[in-house]
C-alpha atoms as a PDB file:
ATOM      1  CA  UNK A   1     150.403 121.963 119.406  1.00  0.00           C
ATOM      2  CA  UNK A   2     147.572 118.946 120.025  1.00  0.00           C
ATOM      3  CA  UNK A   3     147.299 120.002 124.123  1.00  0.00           C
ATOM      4  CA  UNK A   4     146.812 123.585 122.675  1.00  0.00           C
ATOM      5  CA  UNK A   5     144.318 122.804 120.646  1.00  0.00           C
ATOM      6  CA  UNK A   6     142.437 120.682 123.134  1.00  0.00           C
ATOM      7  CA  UNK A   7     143.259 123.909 125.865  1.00  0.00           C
ATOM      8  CA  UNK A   8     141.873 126.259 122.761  1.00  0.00           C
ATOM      9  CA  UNK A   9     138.577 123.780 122.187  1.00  0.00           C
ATOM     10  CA  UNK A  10     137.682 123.691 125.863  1.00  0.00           C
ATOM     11  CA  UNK A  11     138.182 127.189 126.198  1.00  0.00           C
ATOM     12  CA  UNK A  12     135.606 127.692 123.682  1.00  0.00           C
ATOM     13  CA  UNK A  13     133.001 125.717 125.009  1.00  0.00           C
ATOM     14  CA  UNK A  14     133.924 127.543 128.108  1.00  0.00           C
ATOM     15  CA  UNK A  15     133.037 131.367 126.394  1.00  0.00           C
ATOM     16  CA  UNK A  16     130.365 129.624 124.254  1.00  0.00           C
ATOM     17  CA  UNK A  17     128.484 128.696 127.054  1.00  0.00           C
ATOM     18  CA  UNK A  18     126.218 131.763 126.825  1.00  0.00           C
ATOM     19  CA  UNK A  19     125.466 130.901 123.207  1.00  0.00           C
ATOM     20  CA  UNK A  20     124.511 126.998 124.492  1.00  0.00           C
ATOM     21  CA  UNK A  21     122.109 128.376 127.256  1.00  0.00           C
ATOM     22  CA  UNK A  22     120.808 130.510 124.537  1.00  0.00           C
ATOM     23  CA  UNK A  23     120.552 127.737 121.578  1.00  0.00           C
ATOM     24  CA  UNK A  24     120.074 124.639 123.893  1.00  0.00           C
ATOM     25  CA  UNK A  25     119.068 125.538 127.599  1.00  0.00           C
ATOM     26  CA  UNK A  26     115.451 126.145 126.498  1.00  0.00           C
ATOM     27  CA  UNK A  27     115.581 122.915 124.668  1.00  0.00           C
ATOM     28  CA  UNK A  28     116.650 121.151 127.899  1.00  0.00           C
ATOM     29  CA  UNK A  29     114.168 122.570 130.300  1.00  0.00           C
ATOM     30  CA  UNK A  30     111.415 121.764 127.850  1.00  0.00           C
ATOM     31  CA  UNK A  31     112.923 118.105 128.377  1.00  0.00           C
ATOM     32  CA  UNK A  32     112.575 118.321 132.070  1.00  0.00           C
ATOM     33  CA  UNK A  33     109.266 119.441 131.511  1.00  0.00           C
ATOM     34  CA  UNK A  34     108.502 116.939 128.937  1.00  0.00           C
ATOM     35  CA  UNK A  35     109.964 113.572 131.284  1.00  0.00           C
ATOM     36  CA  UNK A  36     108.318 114.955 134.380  1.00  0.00           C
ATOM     37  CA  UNK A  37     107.850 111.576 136.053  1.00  0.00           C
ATOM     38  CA  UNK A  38     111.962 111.174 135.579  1.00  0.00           C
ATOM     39  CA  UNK A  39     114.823 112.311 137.701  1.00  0.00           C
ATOM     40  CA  UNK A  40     115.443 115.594 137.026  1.00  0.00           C
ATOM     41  CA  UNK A  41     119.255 114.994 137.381  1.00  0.00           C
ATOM     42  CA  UNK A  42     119.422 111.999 135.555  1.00  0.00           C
ATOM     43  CA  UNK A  43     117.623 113.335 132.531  1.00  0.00           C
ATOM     44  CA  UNK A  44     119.394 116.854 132.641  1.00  0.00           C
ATOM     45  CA  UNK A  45     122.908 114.232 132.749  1.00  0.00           C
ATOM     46  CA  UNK A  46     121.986 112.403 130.216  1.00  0.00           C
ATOM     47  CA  UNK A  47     120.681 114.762 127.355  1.00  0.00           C
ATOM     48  CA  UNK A  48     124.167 116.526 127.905  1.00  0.00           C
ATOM     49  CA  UNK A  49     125.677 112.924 127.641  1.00  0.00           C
ATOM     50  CA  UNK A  50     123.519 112.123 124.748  1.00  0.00           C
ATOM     51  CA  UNK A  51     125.153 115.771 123.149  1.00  0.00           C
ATOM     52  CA  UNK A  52     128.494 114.757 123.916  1.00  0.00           C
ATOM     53  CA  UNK A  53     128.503 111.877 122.367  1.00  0.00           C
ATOM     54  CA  UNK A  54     127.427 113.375 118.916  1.00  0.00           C
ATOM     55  CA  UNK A  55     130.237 116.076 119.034  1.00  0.00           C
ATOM     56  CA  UNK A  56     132.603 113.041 119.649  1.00  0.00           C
ATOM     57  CA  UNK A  57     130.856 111.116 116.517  1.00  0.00           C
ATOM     58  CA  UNK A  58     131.368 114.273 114.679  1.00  0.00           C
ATOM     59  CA  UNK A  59     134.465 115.023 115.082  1.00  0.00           C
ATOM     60  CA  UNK A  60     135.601 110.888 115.014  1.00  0.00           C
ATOM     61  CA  UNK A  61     134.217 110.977 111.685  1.00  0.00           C
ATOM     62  CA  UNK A  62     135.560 114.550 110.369  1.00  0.00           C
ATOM     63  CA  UNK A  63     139.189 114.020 111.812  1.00  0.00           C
ATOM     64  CA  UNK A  64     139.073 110.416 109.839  1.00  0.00           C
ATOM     65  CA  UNK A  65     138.318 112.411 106.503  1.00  0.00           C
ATOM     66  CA  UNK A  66     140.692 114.918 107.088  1.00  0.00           C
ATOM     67  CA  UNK A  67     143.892 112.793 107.988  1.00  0.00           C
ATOM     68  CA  UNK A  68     143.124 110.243 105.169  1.00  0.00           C
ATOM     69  CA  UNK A  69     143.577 112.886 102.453  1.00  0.00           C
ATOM     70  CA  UNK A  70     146.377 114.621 104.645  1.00  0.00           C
ATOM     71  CA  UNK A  71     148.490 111.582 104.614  1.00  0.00           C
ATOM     72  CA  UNK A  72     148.196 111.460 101.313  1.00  0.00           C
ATOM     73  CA  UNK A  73     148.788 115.150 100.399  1.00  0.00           C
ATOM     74  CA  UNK A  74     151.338 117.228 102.449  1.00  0.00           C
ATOM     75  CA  UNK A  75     150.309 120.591 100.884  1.00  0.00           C
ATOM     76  CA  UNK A  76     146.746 119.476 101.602  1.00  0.00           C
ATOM     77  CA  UNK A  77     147.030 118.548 105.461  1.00  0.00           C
ATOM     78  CA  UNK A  78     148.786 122.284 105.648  1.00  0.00           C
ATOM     79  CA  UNK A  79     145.796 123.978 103.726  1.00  0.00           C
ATOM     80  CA  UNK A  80     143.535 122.480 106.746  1.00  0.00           C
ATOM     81  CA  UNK A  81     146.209 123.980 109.048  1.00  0.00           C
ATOM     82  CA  UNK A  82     145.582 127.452 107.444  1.00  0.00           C
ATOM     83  CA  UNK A  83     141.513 126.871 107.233  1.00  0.00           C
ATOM     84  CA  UNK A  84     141.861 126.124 111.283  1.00  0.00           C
ATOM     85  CA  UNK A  85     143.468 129.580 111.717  1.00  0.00           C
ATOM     86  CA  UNK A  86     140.883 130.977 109.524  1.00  0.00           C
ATOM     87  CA  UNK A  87     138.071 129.616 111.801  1.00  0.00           C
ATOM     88  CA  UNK A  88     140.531 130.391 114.825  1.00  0.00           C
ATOM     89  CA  UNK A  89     140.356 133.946 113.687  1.00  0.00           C
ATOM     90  CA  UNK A  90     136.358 134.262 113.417  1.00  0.00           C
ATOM     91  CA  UNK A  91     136.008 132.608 116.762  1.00  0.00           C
ATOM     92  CA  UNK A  92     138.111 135.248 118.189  1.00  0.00           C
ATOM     93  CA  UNK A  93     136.185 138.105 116.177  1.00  0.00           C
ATOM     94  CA  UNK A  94     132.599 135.707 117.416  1.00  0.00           C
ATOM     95  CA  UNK A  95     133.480 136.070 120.857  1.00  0.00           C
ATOM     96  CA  UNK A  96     134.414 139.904 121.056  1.00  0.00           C
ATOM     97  CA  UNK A  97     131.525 140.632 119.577  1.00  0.00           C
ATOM     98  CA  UNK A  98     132.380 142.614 116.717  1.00  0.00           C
ATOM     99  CA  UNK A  99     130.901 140.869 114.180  1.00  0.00           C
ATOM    100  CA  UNK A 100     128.393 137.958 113.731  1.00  0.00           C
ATOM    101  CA  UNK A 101     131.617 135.669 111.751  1.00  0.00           C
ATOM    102  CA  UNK A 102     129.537 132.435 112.243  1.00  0.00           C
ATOM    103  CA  UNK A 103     126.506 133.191 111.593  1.00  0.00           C
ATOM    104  CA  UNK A 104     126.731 132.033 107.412  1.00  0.00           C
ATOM    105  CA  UNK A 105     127.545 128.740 109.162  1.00  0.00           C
ATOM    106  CA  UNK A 106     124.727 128.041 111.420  1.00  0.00           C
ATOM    107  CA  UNK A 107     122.314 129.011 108.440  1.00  0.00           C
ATOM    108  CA  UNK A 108     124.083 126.651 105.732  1.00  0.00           C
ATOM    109  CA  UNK A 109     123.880 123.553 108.209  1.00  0.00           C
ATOM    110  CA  UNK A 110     120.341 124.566 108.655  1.00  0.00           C
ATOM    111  CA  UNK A 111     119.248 123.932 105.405  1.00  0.00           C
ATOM    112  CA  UNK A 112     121.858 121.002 104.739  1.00  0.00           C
ATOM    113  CA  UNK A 113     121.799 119.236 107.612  1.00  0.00           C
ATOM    114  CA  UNK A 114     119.533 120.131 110.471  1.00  0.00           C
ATOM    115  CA  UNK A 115     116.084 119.817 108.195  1.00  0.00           C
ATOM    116  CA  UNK A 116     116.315 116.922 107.710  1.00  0.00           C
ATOM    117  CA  UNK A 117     117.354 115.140 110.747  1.00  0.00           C
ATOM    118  CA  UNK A 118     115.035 117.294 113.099  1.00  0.00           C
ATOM    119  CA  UNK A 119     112.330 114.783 111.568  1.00  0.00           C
ATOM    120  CA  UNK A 120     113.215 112.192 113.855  1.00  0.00           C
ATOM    121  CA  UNK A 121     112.313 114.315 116.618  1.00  0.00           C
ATOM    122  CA  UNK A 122     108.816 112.555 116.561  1.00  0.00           C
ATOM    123  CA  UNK A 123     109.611 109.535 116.997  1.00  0.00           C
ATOM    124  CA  UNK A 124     111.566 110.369 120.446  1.00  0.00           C
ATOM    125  CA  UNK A 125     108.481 112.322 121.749  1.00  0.00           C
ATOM    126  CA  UNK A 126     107.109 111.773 124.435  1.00  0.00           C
ATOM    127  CA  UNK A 127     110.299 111.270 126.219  1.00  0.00           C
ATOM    128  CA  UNK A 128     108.966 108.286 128.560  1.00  0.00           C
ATOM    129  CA  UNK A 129     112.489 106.678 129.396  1.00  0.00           C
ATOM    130  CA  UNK A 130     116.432 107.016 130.004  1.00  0.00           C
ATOM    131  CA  UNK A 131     116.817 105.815 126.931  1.00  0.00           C
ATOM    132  CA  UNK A 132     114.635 107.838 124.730  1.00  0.00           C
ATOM    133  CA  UNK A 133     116.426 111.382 126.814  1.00  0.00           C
ATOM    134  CA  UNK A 134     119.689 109.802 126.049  1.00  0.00           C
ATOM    135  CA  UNK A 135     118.941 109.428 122.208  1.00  0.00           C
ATOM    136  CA  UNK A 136     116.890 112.855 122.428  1.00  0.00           C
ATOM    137  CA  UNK A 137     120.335 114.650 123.262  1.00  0.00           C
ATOM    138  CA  UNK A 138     122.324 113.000 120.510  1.00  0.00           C
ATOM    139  CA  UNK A 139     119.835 114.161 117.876  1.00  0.00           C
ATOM    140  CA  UNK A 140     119.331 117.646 119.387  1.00  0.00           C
ATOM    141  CA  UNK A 141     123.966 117.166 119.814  1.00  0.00           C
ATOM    142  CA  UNK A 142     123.325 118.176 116.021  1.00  0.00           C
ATOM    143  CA  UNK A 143     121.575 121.573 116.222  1.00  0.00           C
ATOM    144  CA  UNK A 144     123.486 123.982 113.969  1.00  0.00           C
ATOM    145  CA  UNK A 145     125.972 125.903 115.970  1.00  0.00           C
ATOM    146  CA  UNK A 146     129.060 127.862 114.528  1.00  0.00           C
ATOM    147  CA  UNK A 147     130.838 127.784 117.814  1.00  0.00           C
ATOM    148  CA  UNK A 148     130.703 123.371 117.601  1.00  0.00           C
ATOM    149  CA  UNK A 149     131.147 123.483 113.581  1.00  0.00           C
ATOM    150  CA  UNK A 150     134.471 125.655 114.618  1.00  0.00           C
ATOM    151  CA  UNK A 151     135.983 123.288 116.124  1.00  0.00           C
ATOM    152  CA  UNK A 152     135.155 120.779 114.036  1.00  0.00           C
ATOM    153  CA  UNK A 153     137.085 122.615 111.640  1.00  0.00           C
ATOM    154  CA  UNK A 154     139.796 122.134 113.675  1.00  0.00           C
ATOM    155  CA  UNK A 155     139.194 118.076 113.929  1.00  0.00           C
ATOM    156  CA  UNK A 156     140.372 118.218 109.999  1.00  0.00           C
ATOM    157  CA  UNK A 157     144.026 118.439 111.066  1.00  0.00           C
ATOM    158  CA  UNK A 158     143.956 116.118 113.737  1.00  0.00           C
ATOM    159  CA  UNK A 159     146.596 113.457 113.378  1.00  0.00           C
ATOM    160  CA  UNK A 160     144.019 110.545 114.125  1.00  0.00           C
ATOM    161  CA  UNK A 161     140.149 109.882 114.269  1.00  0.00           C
ATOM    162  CA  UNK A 162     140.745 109.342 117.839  1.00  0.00           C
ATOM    163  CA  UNK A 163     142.363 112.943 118.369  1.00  0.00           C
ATOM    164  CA  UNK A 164     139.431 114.505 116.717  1.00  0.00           C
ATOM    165  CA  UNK A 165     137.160 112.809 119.539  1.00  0.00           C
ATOM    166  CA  UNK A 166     139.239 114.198 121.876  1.00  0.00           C
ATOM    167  CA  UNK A 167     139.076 117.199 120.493  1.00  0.00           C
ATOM    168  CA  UNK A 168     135.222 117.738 120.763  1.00  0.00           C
ATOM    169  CA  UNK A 169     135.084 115.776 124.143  1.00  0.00           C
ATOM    170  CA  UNK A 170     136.915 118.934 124.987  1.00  0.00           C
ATOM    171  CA  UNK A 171     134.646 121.482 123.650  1.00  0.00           C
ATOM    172  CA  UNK A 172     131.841 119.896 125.010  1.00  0.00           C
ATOM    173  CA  UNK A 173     133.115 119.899 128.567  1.00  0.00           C
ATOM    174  CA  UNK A 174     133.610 123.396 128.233  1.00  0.00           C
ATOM    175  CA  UNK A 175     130.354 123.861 127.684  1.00  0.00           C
ATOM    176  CA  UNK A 176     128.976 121.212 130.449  1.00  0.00           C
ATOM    177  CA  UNK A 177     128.969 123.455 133.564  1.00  0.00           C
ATOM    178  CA  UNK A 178     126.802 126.620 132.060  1.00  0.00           C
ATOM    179  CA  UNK A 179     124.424 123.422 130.834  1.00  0.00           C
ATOM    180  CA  UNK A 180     124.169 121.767 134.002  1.00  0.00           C
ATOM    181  CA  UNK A 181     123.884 124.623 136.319  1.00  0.00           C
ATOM    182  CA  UNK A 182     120.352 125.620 136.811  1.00  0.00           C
ATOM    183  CA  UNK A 183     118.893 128.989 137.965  1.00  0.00           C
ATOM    184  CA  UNK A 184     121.215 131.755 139.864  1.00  0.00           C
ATOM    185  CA  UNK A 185     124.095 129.624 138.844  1.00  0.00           C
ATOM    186  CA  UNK A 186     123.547 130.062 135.238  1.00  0.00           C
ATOM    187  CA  UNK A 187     122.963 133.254 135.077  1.00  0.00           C
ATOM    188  CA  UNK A 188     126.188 133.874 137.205  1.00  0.00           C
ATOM    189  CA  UNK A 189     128.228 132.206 134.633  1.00  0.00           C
ATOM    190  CA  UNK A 190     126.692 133.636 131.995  1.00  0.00           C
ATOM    191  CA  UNK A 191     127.051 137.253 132.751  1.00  0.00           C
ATOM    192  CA  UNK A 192     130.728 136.146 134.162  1.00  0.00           C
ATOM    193  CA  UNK A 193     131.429 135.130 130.770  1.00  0.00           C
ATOM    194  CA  UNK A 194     129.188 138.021 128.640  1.00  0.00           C
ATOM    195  CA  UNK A 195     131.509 140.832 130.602  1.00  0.00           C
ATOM    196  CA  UNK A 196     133.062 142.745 127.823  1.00  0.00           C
ATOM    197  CA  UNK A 197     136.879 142.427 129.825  1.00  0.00           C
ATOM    198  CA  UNK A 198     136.176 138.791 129.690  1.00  0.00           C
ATOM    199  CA  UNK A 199     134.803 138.098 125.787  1.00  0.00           C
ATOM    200  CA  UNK A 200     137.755 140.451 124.954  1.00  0.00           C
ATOM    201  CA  UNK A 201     140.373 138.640 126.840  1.00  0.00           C
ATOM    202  CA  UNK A 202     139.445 134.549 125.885  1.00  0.00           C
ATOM    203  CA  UNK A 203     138.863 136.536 121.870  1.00  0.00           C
ATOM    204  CA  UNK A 204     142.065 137.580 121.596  1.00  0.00           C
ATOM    205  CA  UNK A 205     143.775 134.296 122.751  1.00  0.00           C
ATOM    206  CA  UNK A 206     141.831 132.653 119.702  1.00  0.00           C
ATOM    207  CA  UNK A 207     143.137 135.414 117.543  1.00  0.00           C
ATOM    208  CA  UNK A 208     146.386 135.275 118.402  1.00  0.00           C
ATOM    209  CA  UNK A 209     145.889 131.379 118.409  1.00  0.00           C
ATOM    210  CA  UNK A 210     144.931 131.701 115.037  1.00  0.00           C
ATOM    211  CA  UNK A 211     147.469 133.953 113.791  1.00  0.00           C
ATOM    212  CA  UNK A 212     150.366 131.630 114.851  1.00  0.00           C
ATOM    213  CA  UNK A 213     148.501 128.714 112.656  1.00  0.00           C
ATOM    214  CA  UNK A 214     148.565 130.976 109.603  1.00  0.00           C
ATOM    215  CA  UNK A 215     151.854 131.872 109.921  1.00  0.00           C
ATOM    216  CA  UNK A 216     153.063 128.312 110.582  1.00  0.00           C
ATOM    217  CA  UNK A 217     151.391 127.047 107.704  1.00  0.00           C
ATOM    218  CA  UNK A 218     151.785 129.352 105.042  1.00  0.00           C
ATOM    219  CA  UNK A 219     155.315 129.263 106.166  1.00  0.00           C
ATOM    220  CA  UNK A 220     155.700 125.216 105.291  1.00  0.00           C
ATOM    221  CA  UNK A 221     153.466 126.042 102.082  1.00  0.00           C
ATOM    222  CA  UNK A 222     156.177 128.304 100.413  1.00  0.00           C
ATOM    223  CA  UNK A 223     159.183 126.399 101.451  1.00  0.00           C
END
């Protein structure tokens, strides 16, 4: 089940990658603008490295919660296994489009989380260095997004805070080539991944993805 879920998190940074041009590509080309006298590649590689590296943090961290209180609590690690399907399941419905499922998400981390550390943003700006793009992508790597908060979800019933790196490094390279790719490229992918055939399709592998969790374990929860 661990190289599914890794398959499953990379595949949704793959069909999320719309969403990231949409949430993060303007705040990336506002950084090229911003660290005009830096290499455009170099900056454009390191925000995204900078965003990586927070996903990994966050998941390091949530997987390290998770399989503390699992190892101590069997019926606990399986009610993590049943809130991954759950999350599974409003991916799926997220990414065919027929309802807004993470939406509740993105607005609770909002107020939680992302008011607060967005206040570091001024001491970042302007973004004269490497260094300062490098730490302006791990702060902006905390943006509220459903899609990355989903698979965090999913870090809770990793076996190991090490797994639940993994599991995000996953994710984010899924979402790495819509991020990197500039212009025609972009758009290419995006509409690629936007065709109804195609949201339908990758949905209903999360679905059914998500189903099989559920059933697994609520299965192991009555017996």
């Amino acid at each position: 089940m661990n190289e599914i879920s890794l398959l499953s998190a990379f595949i949704m940074g793959l069909v999320g990658s719309g969403h990231c041009l949409v949430m993060c590509g303007g705040i990336a080309s506002s950084l090229q603008l911003a660290s005009s006298t830096l290499n455009s590649w170099r900056v454009s590689l390191l925000y995204n490295t900078g965003r990586i590296l927070s996903y990994m943090l966050a998941g390091t961290l949530v997987a390290a919660l998770g399989s503390t209180f699992a190892k101590q609590n069997t019926t606990f690690a399986l009610s993590l296994k049943v809130l991954s399907g759950i999350f599974m399941l409003l991916v799926g419905i997220y990414v065919m489009r027929l309802a807004s499922t993470l939406k509740w998400l993105e607005a609770g981390a909002k107020t939680v989380i992302w008011q607060h550390l967005v206040k570091l943003n001024k001491y970042l700006l302007p973004v004269t260095s490497y260094a300062r793009v490098l730490a302006y992508g791990m702060l902006w790597g905390w943006l509220p997004c459903g899609l990355v908060y989903s698979a965090l979800t999913w870090t809770l019933q990793a076996d190991s805070a090490s797994y639940g790196a993994l599991i995000m490094l996953s994710f984010a390279l899924g979402t790495l080539p819509a991020m990197l790719a500039v212009g025609q490229s972009a758009q290419q992918l995006s509409r690629f991944l936007n065709h109804t055939l195609v949201r339908i399709g990758l949905g209903s592998v999360f679905i059914w993805y998500g189903i099989y969790l559920l059933i697994i374990a609520t299965d192991r929860l009555v017996h």
